[in-house]
Protein backbone atom coordinates (compact mmCIF):
# COMPACT_ATOMS: atom_id res chain seq x y z
CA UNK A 1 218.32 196.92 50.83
CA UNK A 2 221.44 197.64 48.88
CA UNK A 3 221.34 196.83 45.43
CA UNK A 4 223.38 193.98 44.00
CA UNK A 5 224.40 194.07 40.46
CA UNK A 6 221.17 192.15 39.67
CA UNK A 7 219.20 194.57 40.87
CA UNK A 8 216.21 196.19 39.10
CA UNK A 9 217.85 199.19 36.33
CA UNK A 10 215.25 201.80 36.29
CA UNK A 11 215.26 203.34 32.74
CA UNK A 12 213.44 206.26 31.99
CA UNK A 13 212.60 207.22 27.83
CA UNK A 14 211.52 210.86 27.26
CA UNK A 15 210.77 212.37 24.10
CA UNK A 16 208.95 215.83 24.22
CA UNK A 17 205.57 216.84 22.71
CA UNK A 18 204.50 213.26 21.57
CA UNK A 19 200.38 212.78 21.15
CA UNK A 20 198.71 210.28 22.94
CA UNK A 21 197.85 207.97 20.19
CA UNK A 22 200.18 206.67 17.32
CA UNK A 23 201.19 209.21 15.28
CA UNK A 24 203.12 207.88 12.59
CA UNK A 25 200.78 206.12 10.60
CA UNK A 26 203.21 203.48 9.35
CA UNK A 27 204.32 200.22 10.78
CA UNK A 28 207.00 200.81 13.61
CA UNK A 29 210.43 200.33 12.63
CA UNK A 30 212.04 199.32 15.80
CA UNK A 31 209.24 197.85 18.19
CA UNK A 32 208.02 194.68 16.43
CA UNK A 33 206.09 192.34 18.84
CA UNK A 34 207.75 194.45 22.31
CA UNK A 35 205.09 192.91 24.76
CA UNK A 36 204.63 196.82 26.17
CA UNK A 37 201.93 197.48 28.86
CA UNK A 38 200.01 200.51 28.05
CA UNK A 39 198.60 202.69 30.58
CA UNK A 40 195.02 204.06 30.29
CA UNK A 41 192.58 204.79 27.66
CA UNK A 42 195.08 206.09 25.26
CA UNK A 43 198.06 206.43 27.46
CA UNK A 44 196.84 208.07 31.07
CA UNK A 45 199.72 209.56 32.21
CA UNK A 46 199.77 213.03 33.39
CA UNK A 47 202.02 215.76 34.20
CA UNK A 48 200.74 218.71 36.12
CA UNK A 49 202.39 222.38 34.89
CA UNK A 50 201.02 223.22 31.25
CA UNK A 51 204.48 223.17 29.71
CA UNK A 52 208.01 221.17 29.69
CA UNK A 53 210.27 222.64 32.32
CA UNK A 54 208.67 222.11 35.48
CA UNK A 55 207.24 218.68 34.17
CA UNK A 56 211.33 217.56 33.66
CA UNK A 57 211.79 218.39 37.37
CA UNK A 58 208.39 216.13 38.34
CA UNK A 59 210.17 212.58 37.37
CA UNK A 60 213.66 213.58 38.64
CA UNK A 61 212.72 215.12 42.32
CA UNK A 62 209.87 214.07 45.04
CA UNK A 63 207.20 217.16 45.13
CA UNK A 64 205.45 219.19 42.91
CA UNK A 65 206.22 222.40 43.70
CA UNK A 66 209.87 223.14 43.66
CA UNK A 67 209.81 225.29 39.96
CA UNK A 68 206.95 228.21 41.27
CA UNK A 69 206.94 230.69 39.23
CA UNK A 70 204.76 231.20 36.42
CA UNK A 71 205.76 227.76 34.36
CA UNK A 72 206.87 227.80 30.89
CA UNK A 73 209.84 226.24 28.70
CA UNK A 74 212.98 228.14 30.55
CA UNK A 75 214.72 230.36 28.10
CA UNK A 76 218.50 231.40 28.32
CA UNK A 77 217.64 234.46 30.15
CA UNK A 78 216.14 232.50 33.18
CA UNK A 79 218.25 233.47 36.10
CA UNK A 80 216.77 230.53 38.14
CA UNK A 81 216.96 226.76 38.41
CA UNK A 82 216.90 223.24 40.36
CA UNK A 83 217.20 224.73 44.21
CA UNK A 84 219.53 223.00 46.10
CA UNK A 85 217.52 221.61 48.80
CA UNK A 86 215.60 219.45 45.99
CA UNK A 87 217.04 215.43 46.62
CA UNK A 88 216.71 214.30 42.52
CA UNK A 89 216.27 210.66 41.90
CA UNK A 90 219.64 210.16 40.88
CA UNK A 91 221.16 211.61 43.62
CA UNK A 92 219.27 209.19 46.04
CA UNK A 93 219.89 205.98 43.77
CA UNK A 94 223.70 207.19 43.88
CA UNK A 95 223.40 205.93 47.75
CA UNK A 96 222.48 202.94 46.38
CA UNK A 97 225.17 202.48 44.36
CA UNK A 98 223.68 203.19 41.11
CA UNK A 99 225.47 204.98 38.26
CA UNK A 100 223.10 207.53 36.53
CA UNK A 101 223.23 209.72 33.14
CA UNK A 102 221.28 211.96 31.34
CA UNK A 103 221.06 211.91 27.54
CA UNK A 104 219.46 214.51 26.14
CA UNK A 105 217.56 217.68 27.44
CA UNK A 106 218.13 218.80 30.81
CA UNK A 107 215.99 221.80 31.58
CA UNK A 108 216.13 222.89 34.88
CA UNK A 109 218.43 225.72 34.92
CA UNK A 110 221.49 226.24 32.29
CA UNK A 111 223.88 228.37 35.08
CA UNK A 112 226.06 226.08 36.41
CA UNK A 113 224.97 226.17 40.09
CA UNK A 114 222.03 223.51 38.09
CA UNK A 115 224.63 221.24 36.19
CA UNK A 116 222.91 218.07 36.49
CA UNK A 117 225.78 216.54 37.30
CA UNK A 118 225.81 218.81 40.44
CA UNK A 119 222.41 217.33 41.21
CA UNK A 120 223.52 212.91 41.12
CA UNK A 121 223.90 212.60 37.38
CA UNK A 122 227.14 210.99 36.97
CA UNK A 123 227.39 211.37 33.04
CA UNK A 124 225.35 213.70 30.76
CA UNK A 125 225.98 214.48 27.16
CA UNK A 126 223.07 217.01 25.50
CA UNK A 127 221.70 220.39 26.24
CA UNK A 128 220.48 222.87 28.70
CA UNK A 129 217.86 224.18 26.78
CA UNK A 130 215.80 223.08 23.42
CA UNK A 131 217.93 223.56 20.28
CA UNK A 132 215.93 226.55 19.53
CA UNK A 133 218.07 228.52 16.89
CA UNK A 134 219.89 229.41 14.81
CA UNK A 135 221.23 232.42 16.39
CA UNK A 136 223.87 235.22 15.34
CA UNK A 137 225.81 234.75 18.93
CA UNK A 138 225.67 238.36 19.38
CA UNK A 139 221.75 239.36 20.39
CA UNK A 140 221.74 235.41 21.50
CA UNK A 141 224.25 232.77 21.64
CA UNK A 142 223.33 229.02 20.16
CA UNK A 143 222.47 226.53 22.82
CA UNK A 144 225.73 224.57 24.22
CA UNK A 145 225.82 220.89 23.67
CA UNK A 146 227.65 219.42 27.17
CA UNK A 147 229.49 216.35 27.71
CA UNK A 148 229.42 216.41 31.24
CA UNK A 149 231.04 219.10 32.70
CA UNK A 150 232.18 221.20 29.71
CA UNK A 151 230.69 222.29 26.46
CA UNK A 152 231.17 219.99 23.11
CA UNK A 153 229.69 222.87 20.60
CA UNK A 154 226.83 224.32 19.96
CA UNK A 155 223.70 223.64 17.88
CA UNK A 156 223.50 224.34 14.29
CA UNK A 157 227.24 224.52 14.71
CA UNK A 158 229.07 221.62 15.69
CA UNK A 159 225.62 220.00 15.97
CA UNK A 160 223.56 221.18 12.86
CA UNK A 161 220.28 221.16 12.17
CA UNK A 162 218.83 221.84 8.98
CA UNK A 163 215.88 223.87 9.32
CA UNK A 164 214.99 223.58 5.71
CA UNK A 165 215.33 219.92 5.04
CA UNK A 166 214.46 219.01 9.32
CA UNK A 167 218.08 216.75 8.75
CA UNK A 168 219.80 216.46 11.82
CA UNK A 169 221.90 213.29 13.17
CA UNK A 170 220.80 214.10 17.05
CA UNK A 171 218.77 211.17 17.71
CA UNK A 172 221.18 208.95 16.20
CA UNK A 173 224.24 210.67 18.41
CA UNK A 174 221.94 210.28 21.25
CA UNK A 175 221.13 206.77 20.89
CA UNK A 176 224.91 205.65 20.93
CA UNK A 177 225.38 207.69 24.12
CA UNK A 178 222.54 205.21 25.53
CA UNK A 179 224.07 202.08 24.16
CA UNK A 180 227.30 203.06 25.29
CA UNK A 181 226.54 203.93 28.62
CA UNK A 182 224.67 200.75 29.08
CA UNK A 183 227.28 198.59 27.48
CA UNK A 184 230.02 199.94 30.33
CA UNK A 185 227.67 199.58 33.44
CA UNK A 186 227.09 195.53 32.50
CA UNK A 187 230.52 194.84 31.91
CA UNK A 188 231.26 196.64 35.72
CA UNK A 189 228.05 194.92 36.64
CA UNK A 190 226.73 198.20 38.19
CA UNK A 191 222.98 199.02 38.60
CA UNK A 192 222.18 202.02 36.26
CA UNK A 193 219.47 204.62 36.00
CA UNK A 194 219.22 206.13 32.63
CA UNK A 195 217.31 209.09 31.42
CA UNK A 196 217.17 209.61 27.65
CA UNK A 197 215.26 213.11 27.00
CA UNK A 198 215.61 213.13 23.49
CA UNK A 199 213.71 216.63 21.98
CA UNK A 200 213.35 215.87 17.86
CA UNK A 201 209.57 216.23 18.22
CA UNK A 202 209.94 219.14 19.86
CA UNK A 203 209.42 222.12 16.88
CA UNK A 204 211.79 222.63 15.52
CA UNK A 205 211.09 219.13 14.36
CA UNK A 206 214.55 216.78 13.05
CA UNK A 207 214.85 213.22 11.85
CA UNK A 208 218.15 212.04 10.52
CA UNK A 209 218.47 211.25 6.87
CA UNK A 210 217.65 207.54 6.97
CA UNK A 211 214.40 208.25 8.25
CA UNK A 212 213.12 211.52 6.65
CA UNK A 213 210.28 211.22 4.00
CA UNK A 214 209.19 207.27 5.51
CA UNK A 215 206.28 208.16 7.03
CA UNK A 216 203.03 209.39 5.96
CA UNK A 217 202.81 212.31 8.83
CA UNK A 218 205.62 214.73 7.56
CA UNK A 219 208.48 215.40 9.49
CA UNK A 220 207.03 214.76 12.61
CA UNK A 221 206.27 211.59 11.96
CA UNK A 222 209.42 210.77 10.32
CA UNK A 223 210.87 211.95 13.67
CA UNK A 224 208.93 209.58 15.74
CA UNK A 225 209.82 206.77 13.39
CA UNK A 226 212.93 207.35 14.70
CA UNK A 227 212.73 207.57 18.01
CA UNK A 228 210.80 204.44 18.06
CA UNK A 229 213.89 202.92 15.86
CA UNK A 230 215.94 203.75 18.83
CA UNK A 231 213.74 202.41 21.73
CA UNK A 232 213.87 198.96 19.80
CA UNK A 233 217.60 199.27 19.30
CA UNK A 234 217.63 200.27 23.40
CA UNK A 235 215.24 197.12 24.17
CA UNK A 236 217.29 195.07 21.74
CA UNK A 237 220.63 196.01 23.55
CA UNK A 238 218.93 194.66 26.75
CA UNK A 239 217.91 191.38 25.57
CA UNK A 240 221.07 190.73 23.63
CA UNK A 241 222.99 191.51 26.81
CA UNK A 242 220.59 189.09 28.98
CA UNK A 243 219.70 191.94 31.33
CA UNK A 244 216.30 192.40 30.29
CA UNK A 245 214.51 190.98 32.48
CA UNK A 246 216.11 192.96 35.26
CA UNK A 247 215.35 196.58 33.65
CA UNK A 248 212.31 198.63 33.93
CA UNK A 249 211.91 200.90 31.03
CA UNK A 250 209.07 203.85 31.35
CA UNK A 251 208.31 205.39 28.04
CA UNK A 252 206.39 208.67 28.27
CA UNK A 253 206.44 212.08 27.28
CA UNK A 254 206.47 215.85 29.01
CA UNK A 255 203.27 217.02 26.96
CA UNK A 256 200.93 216.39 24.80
CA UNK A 257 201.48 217.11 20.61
CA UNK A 258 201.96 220.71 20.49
CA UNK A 259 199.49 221.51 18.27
CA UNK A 260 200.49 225.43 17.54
CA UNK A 261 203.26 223.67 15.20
CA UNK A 262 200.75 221.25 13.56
CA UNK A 263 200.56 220.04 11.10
CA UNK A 264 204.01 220.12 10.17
CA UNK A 265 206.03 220.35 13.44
CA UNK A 266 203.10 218.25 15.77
CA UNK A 267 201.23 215.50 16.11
CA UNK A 268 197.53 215.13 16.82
CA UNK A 269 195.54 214.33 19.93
CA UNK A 270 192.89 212.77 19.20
CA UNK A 271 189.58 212.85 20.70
CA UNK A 272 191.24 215.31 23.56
CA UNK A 273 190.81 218.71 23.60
CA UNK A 274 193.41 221.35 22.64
CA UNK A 275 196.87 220.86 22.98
CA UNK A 276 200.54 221.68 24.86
CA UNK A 277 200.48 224.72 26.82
CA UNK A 278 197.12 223.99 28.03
CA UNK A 279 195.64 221.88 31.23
CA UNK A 280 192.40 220.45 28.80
CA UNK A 281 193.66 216.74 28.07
CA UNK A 282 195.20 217.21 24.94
CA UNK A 283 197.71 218.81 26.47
CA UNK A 284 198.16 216.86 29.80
CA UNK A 285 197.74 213.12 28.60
CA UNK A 286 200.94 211.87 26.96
CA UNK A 287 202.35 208.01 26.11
CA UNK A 288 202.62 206.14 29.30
CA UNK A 289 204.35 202.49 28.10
CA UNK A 290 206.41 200.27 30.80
CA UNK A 291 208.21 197.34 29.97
CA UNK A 292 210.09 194.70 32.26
CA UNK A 293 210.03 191.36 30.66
CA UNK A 294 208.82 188.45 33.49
CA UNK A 295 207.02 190.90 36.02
CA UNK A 296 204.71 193.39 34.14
CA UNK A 297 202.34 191.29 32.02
CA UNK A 298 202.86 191.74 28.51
CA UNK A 299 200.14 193.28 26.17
CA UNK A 300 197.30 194.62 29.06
CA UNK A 301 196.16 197.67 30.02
CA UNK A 302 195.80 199.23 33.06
CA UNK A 303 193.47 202.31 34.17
CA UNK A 304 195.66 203.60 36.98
CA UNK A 305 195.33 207.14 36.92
CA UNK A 306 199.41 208.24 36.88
CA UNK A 307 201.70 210.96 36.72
CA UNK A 308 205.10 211.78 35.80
CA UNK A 309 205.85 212.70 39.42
CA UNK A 310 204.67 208.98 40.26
CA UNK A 311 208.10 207.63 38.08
CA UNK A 312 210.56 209.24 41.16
CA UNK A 313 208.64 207.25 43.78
CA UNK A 314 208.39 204.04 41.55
CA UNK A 315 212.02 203.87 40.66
CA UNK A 316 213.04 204.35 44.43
CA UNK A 317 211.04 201.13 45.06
CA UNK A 318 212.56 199.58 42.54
CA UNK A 319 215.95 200.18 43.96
CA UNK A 320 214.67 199.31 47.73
CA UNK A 321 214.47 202.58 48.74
CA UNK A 322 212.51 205.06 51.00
CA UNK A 323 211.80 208.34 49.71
CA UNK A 324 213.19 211.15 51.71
CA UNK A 325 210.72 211.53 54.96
CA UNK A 326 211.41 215.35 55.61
CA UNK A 327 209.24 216.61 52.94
CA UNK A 328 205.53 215.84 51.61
CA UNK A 329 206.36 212.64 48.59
CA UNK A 330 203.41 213.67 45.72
CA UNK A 331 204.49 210.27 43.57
CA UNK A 332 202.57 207.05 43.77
CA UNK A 333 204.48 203.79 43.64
CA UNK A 334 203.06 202.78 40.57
CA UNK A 335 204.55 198.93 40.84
CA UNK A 336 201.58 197.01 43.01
CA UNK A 337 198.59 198.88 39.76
CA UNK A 338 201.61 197.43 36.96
CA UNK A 339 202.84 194.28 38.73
CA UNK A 340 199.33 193.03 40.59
CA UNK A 341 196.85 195.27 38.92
CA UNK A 342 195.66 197.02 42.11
CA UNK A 343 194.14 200.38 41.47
CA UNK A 344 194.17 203.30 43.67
CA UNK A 345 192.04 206.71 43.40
CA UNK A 346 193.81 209.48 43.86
CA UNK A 347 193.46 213.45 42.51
CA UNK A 348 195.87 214.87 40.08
CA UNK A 349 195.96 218.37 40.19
CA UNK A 350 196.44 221.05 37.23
CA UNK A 351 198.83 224.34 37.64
CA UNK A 352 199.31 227.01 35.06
CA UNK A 353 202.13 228.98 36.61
CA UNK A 354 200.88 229.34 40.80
CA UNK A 355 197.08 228.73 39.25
CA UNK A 356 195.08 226.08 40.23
CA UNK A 357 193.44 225.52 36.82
CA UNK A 358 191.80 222.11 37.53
CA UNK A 359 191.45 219.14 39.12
CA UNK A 360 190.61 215.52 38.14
CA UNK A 361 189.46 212.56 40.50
CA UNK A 362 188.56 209.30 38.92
CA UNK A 363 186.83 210.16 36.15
CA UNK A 364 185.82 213.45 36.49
CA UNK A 365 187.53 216.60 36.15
CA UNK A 366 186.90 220.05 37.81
CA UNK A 367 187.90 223.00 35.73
CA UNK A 368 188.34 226.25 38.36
CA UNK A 369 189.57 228.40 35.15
CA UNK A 370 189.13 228.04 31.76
CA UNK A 371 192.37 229.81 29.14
CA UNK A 372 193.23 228.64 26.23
CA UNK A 373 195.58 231.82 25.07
CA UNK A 374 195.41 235.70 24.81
CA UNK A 375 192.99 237.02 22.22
CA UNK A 376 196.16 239.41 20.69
CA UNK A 377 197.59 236.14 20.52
CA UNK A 378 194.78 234.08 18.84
CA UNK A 379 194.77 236.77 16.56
CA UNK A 380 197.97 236.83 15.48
CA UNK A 381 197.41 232.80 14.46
CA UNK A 382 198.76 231.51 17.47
CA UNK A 383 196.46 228.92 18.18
CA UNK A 384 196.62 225.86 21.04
CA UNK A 385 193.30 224.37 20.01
CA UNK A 386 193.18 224.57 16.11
CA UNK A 387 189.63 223.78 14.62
CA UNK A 388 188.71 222.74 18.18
CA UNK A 389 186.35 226.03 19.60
CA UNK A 390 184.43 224.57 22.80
CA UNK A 391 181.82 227.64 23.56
CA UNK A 392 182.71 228.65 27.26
CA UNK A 393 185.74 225.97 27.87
CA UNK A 394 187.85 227.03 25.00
CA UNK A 395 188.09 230.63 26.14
CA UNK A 396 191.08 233.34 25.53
CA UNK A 397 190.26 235.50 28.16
CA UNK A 398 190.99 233.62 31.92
CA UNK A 399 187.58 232.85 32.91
CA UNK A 400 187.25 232.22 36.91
CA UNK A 401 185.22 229.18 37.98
CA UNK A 402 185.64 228.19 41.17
CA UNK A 403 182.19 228.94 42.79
CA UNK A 404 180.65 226.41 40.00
CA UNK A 405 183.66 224.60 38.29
CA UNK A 406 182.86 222.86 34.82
CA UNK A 407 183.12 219.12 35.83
CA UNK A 408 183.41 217.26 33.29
CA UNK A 409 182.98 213.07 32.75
CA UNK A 410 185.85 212.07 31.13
CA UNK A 411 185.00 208.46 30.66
CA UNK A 412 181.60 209.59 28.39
CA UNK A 413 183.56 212.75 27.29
CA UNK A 414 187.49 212.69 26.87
CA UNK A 415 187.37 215.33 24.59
CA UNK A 416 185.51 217.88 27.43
CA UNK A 417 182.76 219.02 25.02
CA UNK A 418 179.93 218.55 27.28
CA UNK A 419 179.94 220.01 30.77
CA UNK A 420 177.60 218.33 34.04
CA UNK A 421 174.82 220.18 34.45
CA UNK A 422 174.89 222.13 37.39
CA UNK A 423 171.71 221.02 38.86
CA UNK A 424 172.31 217.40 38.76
CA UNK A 425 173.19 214.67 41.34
CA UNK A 426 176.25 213.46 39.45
CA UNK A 427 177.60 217.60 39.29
CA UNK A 428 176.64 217.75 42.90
CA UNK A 429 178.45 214.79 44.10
CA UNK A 430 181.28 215.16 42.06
CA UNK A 431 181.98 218.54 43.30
CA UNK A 432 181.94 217.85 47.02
CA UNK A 433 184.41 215.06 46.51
CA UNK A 434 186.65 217.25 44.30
CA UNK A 435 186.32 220.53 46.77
CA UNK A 436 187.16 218.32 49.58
CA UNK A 437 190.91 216.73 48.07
CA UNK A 438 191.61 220.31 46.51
CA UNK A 439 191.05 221.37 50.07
CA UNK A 440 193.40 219.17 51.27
CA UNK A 441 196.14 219.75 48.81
CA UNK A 442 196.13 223.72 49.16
CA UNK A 443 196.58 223.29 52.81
CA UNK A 444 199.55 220.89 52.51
CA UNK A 445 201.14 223.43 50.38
CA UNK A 446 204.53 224.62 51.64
CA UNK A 447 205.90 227.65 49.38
CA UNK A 448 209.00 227.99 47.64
CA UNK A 449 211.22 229.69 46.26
CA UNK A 450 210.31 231.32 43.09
CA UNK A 451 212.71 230.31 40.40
CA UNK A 452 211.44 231.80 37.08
CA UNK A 453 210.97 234.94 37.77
CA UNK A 454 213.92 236.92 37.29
CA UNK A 455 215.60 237.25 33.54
CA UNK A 456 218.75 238.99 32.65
CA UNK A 457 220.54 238.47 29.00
CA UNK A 458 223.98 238.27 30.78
CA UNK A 459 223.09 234.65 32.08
CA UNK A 460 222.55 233.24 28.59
CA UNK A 461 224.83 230.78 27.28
CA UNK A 462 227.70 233.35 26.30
CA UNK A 463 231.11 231.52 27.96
CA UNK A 464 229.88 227.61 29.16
CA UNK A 465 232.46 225.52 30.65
CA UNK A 466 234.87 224.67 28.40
CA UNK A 467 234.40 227.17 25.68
CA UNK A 468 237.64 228.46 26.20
CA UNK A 469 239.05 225.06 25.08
CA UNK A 470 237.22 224.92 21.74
CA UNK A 471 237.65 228.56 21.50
CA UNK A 472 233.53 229.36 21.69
CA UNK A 473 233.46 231.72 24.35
CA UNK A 474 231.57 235.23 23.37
CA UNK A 475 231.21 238.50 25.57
CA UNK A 476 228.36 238.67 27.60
CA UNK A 477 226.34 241.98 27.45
CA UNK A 478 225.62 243.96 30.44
CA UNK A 479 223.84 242.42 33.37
CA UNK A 480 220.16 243.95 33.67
CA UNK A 481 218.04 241.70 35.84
CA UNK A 482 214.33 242.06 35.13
CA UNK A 483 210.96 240.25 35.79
CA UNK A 484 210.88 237.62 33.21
CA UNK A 485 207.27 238.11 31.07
CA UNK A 486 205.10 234.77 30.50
CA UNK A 487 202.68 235.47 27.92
CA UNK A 488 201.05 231.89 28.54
């Protein structure tokens, strides 16, 4: 089915590091009365690597395996990306005759073999990495800002930040690149897929001076003030331009809080154990909110067990399309469990780097290793799991499990505190349903190629496109390729 220009928009809101339950602590500024459908307990989505890179790649392309190495945030050095062979979701909506962009982050390789628009974006104003920085330009350049094709500045530059203060205009720049964007495809009457990956809860935290000091969570929660500002401004946009009841709009996140910046620079998980950088729940469930005014019933929630990698298959559907048949699809089609309520069991499966940490299948959970962080680490006060010491689960040496995982209930105990005994029925019978779909899922998978791996300094962001023009371009220091190190 080709799209017509009334067909579904699939609109996809990211903001990084946001806690599963409302952080802010104040009334919302920009969501008043939005009839939102929440998913799960306290927002059930998961992704499946313990950190944001791979997780940006989960929504965008069909499988789960495409960014193998050892997973982490990608830093300039990383020599690696997006392969080629990877179809992204905008790429196939493109067919379709869909116009995409990408506001925001972008994360899945900085060299421009990865340029997003090189992988179906159309448009993208933002960054290839996290605005990380300052830096002196000469042991590290400051992250580019792109609009499409060529670099706009850099951050703390052209784009500051003040790391003092947390002022920084981002979101608000951001936000008019969405309204903007969305404004041009209704008057062409196009179909649109936008992804807004906004990063201002991402340490280090930002909030633009109209919101700083209004909420009673710090900066953090000043910043998702205003990031929930901008999804009513988005929302508003749609209704005033009488499209929105033909737009989908997913809001979700790529972890949970990072609690190693708390409690100035994160949020808080709740009941869930530990936080970002971690496969417990705190750092795996994250906001899961859709909204499409006239097909998903307002105010309800739904239990459907989901995943980031779910939101490529659902947004094909919306469009009419197939996903690509030469390759295993991991993504559910999450419409019939929002649009008819129908539930479907499936496993979800938890990766640090190529490690098969755990495993969840209804409601219980398998844990094959336990790791919170390194003990040199720990000791040095960086901590994933602050005030939150779980005797055996909570470990900083990598405990093996896999003879007798710890299988927790996670419906009696979300916060995994309390462990099945090993000699009981419900441990027994939980385990040979788990072992079975983790057999399953290690013999469907296909290796790749290993794209974090390698590091070299001469691949950071030295000379972007389009430096020359603004006169930004800086000498890049020897090329020394080297096996990256991923302390986590």
């Amino acid at each position: 089915m080709r799209p017509t220009p009334c067909a579904p928009h699939p609109g996809r809101l990211c903001s990084p590091d946001v806690c599963p339950s409302a952080p802010a602590s104040t009334p919302p500024t920009g969501t008043p009365g939005t009839p939102w459908r929440r998913q799960g307990e306290a927002g059930r989505a998961r992704k499946c690597p313990s950190a944001a890179a791979p997780t940006r790649a989960l929504p965008l392309e069909p499988g789960g395996h495409a960014l193998c190495g050892p997973a982490a945030y990608t830093p300039q050095e990383i020599v690696g990306g997006i392969p080629d062979p990877e179809h992204l979701l905008p790429e196939l909506l493109k067919g379709a005759g869909y116009a995409s962009k990408i506001v925001g982050k972008w994360h899945l390789g900085h060299r421009p073999q990865f340029h997003p628009l090189k992988h179906g974006f159309d448009e993208w104003f933002g960054s290839p990495n996290c605005h990380f920085g300052p830096y002196d330009n000469r042991a590290r350049p400051n992250i580019p800002v792109y609009r499409d094709w060529e670099m706009v500045g850099r951050f703390y530059e052209e784009f500051p930040i003040n790391l003092k203060t947390g002022e920084s205009n981002l979101t608000q720049i951001y936000l008019q690149e969405a309204l903007d964007f969305i404004k041009r495809q209704q008057a062409a009457r196009r179909p649109f897929f936008l992804y807004w990956a906004i990063d201002a809860t991402h340490a280090p935290v930002y909030a633009s001076r109209a919101f700083l000091g209004t909420s009673q969570r710090g900066r953090y929660g000043d910043a998702v003030r205003e990031i929930d500002d901008s999804v009513g401004r988005i929302v508003g946009l749609l209704r005033d331009l009488k499209i929105a009841g033909n737009t989908f709009v997913f809001f979700t996140s790529d972890n949970g809080a990072a609690l190693v910046s708390a409690p100035k620079q994160g949020g808080s998980n709740g009941p869930f154990l530990c936080g970002k950088q971690t496969t417990f729940e705190g750092g795996m469930r994250e906001p899961a909110i859709a909204w499409w005014p006239g097909h998903i019933p307002a105010g309800q929630v739904s239990h459907q067990l989901g995943s980031v990698m779910d939101l490529f298959t659902t947004s094909l559907s919306l469009a009419g399309l197939e996903p690509p048949s030469d390759r295993a699809i991991d993504g559910l089609d999450l419409l019939p469990a929002m649009l008819q309520g129908r539930l479907t069991e499936r496993p979800i499966f938890y990766y640090r780097g190529n490690t098969l940490m755990a495993a969840t299948l209804g409601q219980y959970k398998a844990h094959f290793w336990t790791w919170t962080n390194s003990w040199e680490e720990f000791r040095q006060g960086v901590d994933f799991c602050p005030g939150q010491n779980v005797s055996g689960v909570t470990t900083h040496s990598q405990e093996e499990h896999t003879k007798l995982p710890l299988i927790f209930h996670l419906g009696r105990d979300p916060g995994e505190r309390f462990p099945l005994s090993f000699a009981s029925t419900e441990y027994l019978d939980a385990l040979r349903k788990i072992t079975l779909v983790v057999q399953q899922h290690q013999e469907s998978l296909v290796p790749g190629q290993p794209q974090l791996n390698v590091c070299n300094p001469a691949v950071m962001n030295w000379a972007p496109p389009g430096c020359e023009k603004l006169g930004k371009c800086l000498t890049p220091p020897e090329s020394v390729p080297e096996k990256c190190s991923w302390p986590h």
